[in-house]
PDB file of N, CA and C in Angstrom:
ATOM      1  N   UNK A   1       0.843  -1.171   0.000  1.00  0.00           N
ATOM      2  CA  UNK A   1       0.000   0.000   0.000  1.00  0.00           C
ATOM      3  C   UNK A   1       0.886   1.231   0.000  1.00  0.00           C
ATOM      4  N   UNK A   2       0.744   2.115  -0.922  1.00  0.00           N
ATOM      5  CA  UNK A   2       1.537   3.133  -1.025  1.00  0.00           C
ATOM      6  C   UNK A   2       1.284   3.907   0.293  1.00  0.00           C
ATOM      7  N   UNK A   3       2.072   5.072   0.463  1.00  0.00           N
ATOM      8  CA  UNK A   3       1.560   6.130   1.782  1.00  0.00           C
ATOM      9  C   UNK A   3       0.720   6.832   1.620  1.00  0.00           C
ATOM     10  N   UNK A   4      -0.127   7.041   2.218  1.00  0.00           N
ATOM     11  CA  UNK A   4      -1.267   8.183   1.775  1.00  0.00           C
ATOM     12  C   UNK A   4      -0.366   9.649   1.839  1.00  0.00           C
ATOM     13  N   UNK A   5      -0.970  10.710   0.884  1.00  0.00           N
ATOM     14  CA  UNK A   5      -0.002  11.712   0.021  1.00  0.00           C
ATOM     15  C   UNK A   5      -1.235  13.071   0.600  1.00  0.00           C
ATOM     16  N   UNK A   6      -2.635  12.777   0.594  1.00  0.00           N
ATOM     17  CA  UNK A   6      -3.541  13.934   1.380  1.00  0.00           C
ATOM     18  C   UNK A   6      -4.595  13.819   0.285  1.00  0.00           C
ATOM     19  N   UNK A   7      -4.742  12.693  -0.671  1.00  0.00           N
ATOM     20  CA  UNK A   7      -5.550  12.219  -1.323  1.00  0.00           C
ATOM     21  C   UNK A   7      -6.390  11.680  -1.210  1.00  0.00           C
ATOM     22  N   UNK A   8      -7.854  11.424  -1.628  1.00  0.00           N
ATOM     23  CA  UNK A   8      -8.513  10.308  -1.660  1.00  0.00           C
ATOM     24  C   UNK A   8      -9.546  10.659  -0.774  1.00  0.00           C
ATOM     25  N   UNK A   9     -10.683   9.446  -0.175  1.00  0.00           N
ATOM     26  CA  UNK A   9     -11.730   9.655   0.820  1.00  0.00           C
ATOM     27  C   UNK A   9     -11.807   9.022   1.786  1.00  0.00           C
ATOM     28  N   UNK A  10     -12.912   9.580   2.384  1.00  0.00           N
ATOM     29  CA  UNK A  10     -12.752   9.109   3.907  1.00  0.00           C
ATOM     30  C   UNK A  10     -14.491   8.684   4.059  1.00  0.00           C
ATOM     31  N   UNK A  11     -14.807   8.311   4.141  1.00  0.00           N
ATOM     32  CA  UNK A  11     -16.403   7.383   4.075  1.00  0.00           C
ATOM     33  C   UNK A  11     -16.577   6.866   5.178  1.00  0.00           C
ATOM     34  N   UNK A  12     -17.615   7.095   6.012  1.00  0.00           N
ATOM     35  CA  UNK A  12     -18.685   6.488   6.870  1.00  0.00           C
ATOM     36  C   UNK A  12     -19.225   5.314   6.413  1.00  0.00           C
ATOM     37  N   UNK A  13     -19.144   3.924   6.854  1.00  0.00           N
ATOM     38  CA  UNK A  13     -19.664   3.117   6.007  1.00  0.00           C
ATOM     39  C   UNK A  13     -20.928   2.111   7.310  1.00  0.00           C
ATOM     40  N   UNK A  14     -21.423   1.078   7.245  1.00  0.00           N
ATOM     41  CA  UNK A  14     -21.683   0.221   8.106  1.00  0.00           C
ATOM     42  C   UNK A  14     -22.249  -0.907   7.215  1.00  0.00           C
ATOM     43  N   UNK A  15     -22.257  -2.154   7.904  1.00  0.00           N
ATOM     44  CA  UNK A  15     -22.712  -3.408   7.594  1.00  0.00           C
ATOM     45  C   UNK A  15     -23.873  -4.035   8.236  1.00  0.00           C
ATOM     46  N   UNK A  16     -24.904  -4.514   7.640  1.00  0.00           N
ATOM     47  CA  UNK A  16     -25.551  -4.937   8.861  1.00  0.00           C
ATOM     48  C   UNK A  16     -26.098  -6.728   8.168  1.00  0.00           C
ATOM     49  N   UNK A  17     -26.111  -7.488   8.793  1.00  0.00           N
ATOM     50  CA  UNK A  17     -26.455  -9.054   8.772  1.00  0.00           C
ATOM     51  C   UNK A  17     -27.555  -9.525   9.929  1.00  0.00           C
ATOM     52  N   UNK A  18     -28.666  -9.989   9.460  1.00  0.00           N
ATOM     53  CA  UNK A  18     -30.073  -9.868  10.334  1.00  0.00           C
ATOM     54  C   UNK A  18     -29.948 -11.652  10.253  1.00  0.00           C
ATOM     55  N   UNK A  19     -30.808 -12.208  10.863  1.00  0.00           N
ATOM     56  CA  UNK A  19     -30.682 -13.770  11.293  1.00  0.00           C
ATOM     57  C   UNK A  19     -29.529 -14.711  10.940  1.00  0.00           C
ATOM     58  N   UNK A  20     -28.348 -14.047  11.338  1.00  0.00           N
ATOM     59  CA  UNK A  20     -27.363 -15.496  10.970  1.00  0.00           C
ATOM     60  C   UNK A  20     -27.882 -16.452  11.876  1.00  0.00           C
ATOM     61  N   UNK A  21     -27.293 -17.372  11.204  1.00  0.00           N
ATOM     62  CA  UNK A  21     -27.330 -18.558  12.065  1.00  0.00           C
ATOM     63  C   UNK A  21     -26.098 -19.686  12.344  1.00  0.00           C
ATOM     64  N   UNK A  22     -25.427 -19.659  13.804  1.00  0.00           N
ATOM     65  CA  UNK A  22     -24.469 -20.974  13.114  1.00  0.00           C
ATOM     66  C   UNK A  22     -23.005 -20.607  12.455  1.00  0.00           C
ATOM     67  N   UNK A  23     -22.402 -19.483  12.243  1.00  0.00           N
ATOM     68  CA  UNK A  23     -21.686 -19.359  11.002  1.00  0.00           C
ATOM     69  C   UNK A  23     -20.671 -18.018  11.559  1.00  0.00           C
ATOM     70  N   UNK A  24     -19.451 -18.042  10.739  1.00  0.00           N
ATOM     71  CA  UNK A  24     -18.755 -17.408  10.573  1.00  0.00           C
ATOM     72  C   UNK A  24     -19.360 -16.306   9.602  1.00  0.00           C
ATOM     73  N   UNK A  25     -19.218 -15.546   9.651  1.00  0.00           N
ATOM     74  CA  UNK A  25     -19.630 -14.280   8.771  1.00  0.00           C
ATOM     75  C   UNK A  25     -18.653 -13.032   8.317  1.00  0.00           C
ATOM     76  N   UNK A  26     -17.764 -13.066   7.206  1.00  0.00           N
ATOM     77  CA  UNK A  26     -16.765 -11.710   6.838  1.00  0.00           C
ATOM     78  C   UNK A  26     -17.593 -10.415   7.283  1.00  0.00           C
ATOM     79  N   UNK A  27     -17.748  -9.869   7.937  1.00  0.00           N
ATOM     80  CA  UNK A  27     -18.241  -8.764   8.166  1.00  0.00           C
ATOM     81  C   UNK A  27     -17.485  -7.243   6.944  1.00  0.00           C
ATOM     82  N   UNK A  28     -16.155  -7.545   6.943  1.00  0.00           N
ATOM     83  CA  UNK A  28     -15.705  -6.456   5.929  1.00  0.00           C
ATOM     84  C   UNK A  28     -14.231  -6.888   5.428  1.00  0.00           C
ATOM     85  N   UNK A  29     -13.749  -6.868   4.259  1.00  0.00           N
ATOM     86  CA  UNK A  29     -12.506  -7.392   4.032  1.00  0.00           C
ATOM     87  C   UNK A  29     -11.987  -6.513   3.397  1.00  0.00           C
ATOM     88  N   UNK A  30     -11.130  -5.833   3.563  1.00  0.00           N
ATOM     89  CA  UNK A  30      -9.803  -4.423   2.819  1.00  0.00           C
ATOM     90  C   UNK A  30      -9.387  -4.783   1.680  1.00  0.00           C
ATOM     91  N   UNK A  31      -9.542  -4.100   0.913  1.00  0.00           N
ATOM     92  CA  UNK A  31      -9.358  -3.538  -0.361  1.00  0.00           C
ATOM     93  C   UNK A  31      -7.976  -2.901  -0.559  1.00  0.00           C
ATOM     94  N   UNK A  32      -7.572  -3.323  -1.286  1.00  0.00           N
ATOM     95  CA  UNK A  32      -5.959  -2.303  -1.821  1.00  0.00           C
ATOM     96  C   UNK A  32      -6.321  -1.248  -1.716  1.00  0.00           C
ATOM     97  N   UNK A  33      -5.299  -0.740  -1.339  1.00  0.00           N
ATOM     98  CA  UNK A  33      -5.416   1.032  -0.947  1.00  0.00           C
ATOM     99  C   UNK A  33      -6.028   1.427   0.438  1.00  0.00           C
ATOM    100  N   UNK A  34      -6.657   0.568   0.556  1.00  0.00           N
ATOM    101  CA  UNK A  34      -7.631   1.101   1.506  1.00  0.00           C
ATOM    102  C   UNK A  34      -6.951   0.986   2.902  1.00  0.00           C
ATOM    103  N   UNK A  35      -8.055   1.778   3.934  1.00  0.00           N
ATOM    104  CA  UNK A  35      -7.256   1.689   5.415  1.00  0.00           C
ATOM    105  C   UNK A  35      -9.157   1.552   6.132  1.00  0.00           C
ATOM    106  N   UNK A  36      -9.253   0.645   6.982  1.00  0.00           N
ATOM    107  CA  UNK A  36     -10.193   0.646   7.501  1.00  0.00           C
ATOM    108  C   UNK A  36      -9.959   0.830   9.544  1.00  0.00           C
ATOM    109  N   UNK A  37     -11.293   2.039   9.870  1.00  0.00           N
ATOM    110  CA  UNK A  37     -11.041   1.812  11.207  1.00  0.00           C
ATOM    111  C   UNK A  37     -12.446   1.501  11.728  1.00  0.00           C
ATOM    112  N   UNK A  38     -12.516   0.406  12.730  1.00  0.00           N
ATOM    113  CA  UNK A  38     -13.561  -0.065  12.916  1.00  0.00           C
ATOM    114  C   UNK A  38     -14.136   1.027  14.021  1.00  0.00           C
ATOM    115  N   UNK A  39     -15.197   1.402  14.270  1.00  0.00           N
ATOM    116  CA  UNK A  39     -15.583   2.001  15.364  1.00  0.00           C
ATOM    117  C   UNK A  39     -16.168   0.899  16.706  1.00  0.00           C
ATOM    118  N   UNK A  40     -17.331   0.695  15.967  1.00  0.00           N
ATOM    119  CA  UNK A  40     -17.879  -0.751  16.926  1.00  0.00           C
ATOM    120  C   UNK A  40     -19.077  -1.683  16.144  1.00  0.00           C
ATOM    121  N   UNK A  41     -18.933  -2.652  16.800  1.00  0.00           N
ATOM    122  CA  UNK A  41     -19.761  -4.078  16.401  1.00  0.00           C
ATOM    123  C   UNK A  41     -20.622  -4.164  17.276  1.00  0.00           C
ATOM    124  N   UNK A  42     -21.647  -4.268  16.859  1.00  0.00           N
ATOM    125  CA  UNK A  42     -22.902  -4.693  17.841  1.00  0.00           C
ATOM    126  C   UNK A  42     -23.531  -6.222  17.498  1.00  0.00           C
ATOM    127  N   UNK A  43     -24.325  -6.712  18.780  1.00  0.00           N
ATOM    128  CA  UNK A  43     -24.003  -8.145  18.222  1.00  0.00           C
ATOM    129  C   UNK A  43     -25.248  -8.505  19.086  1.00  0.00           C
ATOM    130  N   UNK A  44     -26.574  -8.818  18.883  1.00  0.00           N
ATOM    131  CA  UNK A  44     -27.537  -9.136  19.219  1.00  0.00           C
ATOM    132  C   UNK A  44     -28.048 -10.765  19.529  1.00  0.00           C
ATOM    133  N   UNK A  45     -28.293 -11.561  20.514  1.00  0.00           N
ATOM    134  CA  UNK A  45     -28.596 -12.841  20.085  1.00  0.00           C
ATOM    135  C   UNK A  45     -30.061 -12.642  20.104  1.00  0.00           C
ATOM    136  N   UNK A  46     -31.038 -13.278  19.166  1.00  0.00           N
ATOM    137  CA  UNK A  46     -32.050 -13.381  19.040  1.00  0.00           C
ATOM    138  C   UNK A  46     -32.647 -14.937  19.779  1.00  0.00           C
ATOM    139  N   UNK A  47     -31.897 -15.935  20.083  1.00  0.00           N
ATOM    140  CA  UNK A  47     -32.041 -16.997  20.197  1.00  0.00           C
ATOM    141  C   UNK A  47     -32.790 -17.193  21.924  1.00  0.00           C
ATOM    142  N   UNK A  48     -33.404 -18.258  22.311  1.00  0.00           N
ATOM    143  CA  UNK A  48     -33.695 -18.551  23.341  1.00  0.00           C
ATOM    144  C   UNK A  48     -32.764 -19.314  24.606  1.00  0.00           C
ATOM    145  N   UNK A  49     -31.696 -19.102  23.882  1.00  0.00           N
ATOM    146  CA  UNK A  49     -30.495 -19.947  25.202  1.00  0.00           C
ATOM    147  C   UNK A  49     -29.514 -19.296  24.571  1.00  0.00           C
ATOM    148  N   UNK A  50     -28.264 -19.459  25.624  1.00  0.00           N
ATOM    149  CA  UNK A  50     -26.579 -18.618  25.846  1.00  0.00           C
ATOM    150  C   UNK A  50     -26.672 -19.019  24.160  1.00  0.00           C
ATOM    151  N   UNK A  51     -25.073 -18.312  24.100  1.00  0.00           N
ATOM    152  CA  UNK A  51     -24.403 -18.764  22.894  1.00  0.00           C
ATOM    153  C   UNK A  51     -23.066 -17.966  23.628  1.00  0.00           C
ATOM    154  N   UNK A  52     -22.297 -18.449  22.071  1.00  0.00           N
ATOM    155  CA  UNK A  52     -20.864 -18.669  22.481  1.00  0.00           C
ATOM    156  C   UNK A  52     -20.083 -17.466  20.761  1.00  0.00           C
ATOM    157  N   UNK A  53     -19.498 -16.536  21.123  1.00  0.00           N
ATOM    158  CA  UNK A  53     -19.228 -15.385  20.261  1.00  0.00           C
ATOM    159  C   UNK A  53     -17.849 -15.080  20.346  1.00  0.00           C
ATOM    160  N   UNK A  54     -17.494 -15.289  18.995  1.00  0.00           N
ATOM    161  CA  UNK A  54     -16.049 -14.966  18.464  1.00  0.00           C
ATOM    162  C   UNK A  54     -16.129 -13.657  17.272  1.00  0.00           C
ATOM    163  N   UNK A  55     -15.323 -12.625  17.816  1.00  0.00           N
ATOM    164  CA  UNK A  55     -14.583 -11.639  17.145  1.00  0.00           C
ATOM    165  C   UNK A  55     -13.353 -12.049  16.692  1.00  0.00           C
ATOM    166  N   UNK A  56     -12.737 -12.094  15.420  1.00  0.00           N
ATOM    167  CA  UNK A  56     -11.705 -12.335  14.732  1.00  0.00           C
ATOM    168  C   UNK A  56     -11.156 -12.025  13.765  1.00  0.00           C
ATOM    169  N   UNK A  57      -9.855 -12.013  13.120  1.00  0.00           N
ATOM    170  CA  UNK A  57      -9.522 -11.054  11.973  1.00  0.00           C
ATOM    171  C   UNK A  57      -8.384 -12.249  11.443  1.00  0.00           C
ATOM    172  N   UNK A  58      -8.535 -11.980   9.860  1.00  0.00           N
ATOM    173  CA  UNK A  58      -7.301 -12.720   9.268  1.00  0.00           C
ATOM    174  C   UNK A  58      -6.808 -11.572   9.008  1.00  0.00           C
ATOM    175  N   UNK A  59      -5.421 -11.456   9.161  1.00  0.00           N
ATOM    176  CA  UNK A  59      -4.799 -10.513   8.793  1.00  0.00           C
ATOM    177  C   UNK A  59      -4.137 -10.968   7.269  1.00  0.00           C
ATOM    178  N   UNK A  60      -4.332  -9.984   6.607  1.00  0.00           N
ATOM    179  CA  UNK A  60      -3.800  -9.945   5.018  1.00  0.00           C
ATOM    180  C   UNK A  60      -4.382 -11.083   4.554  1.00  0.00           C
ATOM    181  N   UNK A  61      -5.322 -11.748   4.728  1.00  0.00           N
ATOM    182  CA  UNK A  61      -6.120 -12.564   3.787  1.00  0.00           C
ATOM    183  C   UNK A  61      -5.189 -13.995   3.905  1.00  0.00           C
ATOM    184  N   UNK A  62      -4.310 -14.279   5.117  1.00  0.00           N
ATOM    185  CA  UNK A  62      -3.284 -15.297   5.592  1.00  0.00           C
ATOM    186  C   UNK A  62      -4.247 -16.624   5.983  1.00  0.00           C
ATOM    187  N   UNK A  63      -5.288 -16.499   6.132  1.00  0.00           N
ATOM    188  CA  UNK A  63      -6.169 -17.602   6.848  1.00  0.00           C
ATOM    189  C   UNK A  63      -6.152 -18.120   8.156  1.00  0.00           C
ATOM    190  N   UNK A  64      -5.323 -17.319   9.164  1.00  0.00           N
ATOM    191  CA  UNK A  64      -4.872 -17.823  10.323  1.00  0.00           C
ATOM    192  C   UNK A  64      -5.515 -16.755  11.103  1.00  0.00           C
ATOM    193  N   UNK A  65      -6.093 -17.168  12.265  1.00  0.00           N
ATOM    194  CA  UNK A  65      -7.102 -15.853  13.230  1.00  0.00           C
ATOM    195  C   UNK A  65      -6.477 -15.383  14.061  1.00  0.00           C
ATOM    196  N   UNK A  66      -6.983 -14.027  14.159  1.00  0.00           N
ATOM    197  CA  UNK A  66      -6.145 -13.266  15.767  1.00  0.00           C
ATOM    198  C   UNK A  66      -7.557 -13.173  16.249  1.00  0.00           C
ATOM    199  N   UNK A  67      -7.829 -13.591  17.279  1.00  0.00           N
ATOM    200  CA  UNK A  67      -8.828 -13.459  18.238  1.00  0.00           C
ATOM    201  C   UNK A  67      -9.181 -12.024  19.076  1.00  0.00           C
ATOM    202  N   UNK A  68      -9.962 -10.938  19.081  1.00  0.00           N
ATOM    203  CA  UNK A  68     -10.305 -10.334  19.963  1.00  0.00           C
ATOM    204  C   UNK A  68     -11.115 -10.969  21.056  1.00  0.00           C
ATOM    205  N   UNK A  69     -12.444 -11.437  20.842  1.00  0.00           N
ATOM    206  CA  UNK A  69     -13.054 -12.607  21.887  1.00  0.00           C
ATOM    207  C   UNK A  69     -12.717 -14.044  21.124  1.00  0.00           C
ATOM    208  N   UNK A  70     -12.835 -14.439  22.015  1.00  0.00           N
ATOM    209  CA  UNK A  70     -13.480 -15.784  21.861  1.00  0.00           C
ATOM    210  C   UNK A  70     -14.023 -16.383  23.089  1.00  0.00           C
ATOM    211  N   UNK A  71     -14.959 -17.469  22.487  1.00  0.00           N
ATOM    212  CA  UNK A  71     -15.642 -18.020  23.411  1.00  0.00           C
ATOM    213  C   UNK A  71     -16.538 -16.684  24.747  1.00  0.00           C
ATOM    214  N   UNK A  72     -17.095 -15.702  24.161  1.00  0.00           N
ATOM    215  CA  UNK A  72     -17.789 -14.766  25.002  1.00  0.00           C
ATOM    216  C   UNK A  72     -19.121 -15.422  25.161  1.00  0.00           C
ATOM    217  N   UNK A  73     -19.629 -15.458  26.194  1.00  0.00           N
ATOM    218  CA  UNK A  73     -21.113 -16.001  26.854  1.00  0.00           C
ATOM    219  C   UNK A  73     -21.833 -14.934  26.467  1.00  0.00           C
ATOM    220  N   UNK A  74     -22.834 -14.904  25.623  1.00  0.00           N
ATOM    221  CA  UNK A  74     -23.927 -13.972  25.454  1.00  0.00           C
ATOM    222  C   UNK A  74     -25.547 -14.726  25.465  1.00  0.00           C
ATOM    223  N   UNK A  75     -26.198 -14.148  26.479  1.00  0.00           N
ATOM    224  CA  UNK A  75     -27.500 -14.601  26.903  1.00  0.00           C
ATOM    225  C   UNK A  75     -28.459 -14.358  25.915  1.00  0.00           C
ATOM    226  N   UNK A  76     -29.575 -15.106  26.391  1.00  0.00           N
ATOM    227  CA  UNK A  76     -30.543 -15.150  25.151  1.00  0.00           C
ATOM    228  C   UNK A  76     -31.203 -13.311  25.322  1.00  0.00           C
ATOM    229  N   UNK A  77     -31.651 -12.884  23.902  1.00  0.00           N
ATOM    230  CA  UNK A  77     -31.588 -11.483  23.692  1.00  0.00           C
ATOM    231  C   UNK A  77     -30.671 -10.508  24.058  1.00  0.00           C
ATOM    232  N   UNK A  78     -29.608 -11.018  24.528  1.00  0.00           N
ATOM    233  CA  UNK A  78     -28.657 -10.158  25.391  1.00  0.00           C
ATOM    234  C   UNK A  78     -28.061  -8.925  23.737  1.00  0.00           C
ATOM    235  N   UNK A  79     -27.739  -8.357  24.112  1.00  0.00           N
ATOM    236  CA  UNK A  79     -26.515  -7.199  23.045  1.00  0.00           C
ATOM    237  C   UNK A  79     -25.285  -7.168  23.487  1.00  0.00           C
ATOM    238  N   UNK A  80     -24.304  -7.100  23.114  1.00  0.00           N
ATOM    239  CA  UNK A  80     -22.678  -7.508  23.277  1.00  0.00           C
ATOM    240  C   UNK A  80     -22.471  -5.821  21.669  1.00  0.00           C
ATOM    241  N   UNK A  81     -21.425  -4.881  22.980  1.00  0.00           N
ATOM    242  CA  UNK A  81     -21.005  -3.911  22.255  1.00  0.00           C
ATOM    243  C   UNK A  81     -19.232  -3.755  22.023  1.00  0.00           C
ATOM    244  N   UNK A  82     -19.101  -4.143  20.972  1.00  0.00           N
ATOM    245  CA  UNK A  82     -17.285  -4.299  20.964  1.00  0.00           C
ATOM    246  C   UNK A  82     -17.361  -2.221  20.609  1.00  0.00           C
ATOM    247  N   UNK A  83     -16.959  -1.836  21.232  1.00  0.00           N
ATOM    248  CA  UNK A  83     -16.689  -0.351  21.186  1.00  0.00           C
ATOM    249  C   UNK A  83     -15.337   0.087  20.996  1.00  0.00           C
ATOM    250  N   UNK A  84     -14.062  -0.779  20.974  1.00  0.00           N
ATOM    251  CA  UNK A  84     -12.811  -0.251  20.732  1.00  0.00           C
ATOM    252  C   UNK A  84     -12.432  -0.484  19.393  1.00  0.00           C
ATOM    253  N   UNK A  85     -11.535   0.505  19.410  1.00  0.00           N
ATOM    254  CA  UNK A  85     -11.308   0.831  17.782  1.00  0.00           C
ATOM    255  C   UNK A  85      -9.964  -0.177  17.165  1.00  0.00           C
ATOM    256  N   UNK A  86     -10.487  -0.588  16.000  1.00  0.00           N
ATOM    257  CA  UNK A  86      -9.114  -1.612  15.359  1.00  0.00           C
ATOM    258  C   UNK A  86      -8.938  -0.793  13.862  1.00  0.00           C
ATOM    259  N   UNK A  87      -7.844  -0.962  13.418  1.00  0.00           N
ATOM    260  CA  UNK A  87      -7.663  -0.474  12.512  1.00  0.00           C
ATOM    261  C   UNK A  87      -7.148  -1.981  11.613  1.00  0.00           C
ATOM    262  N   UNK A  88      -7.610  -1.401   9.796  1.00  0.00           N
ATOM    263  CA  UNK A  88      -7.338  -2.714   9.603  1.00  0.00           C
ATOM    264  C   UNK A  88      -6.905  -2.258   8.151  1.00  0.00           C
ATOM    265  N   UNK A  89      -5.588  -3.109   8.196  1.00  0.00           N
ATOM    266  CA  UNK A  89      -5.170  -3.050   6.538  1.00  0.00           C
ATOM    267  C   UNK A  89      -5.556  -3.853   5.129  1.00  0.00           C
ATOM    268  N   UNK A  90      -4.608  -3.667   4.077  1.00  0.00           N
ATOM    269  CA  UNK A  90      -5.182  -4.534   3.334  1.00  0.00           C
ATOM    270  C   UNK A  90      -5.506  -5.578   3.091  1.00  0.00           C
ATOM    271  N   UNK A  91      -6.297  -6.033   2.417  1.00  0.00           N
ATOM    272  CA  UNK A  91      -6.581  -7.746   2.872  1.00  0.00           C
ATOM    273  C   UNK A  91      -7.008  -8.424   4.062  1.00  0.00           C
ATOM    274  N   UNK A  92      -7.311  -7.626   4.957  1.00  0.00           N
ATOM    275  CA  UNK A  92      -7.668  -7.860   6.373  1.00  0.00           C
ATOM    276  C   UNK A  92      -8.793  -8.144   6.403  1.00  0.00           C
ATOM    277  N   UNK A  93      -9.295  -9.371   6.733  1.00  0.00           N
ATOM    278  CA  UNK A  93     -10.748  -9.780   6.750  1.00  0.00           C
ATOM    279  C   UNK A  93     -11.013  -9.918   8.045  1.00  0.00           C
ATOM    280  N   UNK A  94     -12.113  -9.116   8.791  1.00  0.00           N
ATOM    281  CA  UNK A  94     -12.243  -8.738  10.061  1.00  0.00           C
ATOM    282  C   UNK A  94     -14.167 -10.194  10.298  1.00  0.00           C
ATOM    283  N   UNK A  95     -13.948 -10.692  11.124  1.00  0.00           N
ATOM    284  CA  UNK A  95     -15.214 -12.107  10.896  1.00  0.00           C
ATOM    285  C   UNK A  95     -15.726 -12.123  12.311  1.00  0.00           C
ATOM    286  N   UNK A  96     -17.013 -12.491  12.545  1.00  0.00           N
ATOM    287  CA  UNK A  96     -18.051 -12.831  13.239  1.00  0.00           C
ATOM    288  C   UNK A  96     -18.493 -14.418  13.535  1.00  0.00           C
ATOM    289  N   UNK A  97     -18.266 -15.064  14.775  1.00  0.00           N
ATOM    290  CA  UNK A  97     -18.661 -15.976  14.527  1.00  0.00           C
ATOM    291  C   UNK A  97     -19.833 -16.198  15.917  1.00  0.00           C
ATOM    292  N   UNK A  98     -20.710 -17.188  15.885  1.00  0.00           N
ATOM    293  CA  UNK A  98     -21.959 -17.395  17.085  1.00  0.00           C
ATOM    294  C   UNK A  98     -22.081 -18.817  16.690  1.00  0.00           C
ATOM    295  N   UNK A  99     -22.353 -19.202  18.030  1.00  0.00           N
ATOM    296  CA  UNK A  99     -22.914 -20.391  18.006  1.00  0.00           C
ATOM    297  C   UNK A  99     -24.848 -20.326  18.394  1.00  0.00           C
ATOM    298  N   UNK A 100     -25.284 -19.085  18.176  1.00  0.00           N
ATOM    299  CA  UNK A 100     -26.422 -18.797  18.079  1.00  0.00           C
ATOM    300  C   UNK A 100     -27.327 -19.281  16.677  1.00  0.00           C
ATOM    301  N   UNK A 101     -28.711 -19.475  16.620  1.00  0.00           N
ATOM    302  CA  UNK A 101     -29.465 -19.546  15.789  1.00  0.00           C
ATOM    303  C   UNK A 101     -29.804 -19.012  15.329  1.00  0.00           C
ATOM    304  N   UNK A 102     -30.055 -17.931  15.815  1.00  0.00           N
ATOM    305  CA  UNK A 102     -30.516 -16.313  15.715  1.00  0.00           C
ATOM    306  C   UNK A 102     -29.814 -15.192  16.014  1.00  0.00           C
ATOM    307  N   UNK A 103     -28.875 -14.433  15.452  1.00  0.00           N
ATOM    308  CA  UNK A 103     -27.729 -13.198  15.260  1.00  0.00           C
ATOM    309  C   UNK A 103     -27.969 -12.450  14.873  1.00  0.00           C
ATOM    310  N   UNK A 104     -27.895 -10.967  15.080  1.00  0.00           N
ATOM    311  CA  UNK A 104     -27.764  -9.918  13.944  1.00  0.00           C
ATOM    312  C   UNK A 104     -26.851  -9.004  14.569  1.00  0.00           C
ATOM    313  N   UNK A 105     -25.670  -8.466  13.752  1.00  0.00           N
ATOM    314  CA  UNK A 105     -24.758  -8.107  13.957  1.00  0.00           C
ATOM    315  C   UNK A 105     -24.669  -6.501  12.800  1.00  0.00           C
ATOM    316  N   UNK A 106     -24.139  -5.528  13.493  1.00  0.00           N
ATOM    317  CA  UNK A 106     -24.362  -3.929  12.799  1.00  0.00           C
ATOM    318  C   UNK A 106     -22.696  -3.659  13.130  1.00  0.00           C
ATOM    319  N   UNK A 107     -22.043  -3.491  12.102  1.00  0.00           N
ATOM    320  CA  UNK A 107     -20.327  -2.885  11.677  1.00  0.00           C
ATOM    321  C   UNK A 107     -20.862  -1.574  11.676  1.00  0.00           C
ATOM    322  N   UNK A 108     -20.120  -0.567  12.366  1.00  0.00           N
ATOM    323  CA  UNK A 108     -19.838   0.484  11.544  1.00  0.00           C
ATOM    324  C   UNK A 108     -18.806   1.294  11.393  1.00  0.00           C
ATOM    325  N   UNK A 109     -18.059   1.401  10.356  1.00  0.00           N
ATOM    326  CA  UNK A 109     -16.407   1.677  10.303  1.00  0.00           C
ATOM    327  C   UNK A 109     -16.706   2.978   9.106  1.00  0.00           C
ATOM    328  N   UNK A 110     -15.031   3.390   9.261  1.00  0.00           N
ATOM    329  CA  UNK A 110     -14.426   4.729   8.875  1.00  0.00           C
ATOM    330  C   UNK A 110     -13.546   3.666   7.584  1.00  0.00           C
ATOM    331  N   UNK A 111     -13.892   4.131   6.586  1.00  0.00           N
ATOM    332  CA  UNK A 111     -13.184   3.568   4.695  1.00  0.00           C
ATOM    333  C   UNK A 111     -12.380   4.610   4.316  1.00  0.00           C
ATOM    334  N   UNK A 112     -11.260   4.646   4.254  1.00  0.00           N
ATOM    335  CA  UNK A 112     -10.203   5.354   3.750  1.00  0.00           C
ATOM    336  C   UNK A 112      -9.544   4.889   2.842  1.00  0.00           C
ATOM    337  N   UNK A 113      -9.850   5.367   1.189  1.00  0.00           N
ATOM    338  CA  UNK A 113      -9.476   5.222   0.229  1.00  0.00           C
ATOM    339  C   UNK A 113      -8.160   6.264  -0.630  1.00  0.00           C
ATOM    340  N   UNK A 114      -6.948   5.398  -0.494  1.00  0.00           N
ATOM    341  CA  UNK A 114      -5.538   6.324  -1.276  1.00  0.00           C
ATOM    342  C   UNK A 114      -5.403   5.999  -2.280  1.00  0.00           C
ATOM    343  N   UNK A 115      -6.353   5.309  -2.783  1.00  0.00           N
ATOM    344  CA  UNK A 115      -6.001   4.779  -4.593  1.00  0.00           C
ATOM    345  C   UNK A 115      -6.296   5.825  -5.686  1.00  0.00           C
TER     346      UNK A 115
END
């Protein structure tokens, strides 16, 4: 990724995914050029019993996880607010995982484009 030079944009973006179930989910994956900063993840269980919630990132699209949670206990209807900020480079696929039936999960990050 070249250096950013005072070019380019800066975008408000968010994601949102309504009944996962079960699953790993890419929530957002970096783009050449790009610089992403996450603000926060919100993470809803819809389900009627605990579940079990992983925050995780491949860095550079390597396939190997860095864990922010894992294994977090979230109660049935409970909300789980990741509020600290990650910054994420290219190729960085930032993922969601629940052992819930019922998920819905809201990204909302800062897109910084130097291309």
């Amino acid at each position: 990724m070249a250096i950013p030079s005072g070019s380019g944009t800066e975008v408000l973006k968010r994601a949102v995914f309504n009944g996962l179930s079960n699953t790993t989910q890419n929530m957002v994956t970096v783009g050449t050029d790009k610089i992403v900063t996450v603000l926060n993840i919100i993470i809803n269980n819809q389900q009627a019993a605990i579940c079990s919630l992983d925050i995780q990132m491949s860095p550079a699209g390597s396939g190997t996880h860095k864990y922010f949670y894992k294994a977090t206990a979230l109660g049935s209807g409970d909300t789980f607010v990741f509020s600290d900020r990650l910054i994420l480079h290219p190729a960085d696929i930032l993922k969601v995982y629940s052992t819930s039936t019922n998920f819905d999960v809201c990204l909302n990050y800062i897109e910084q484009d130097f291309s």
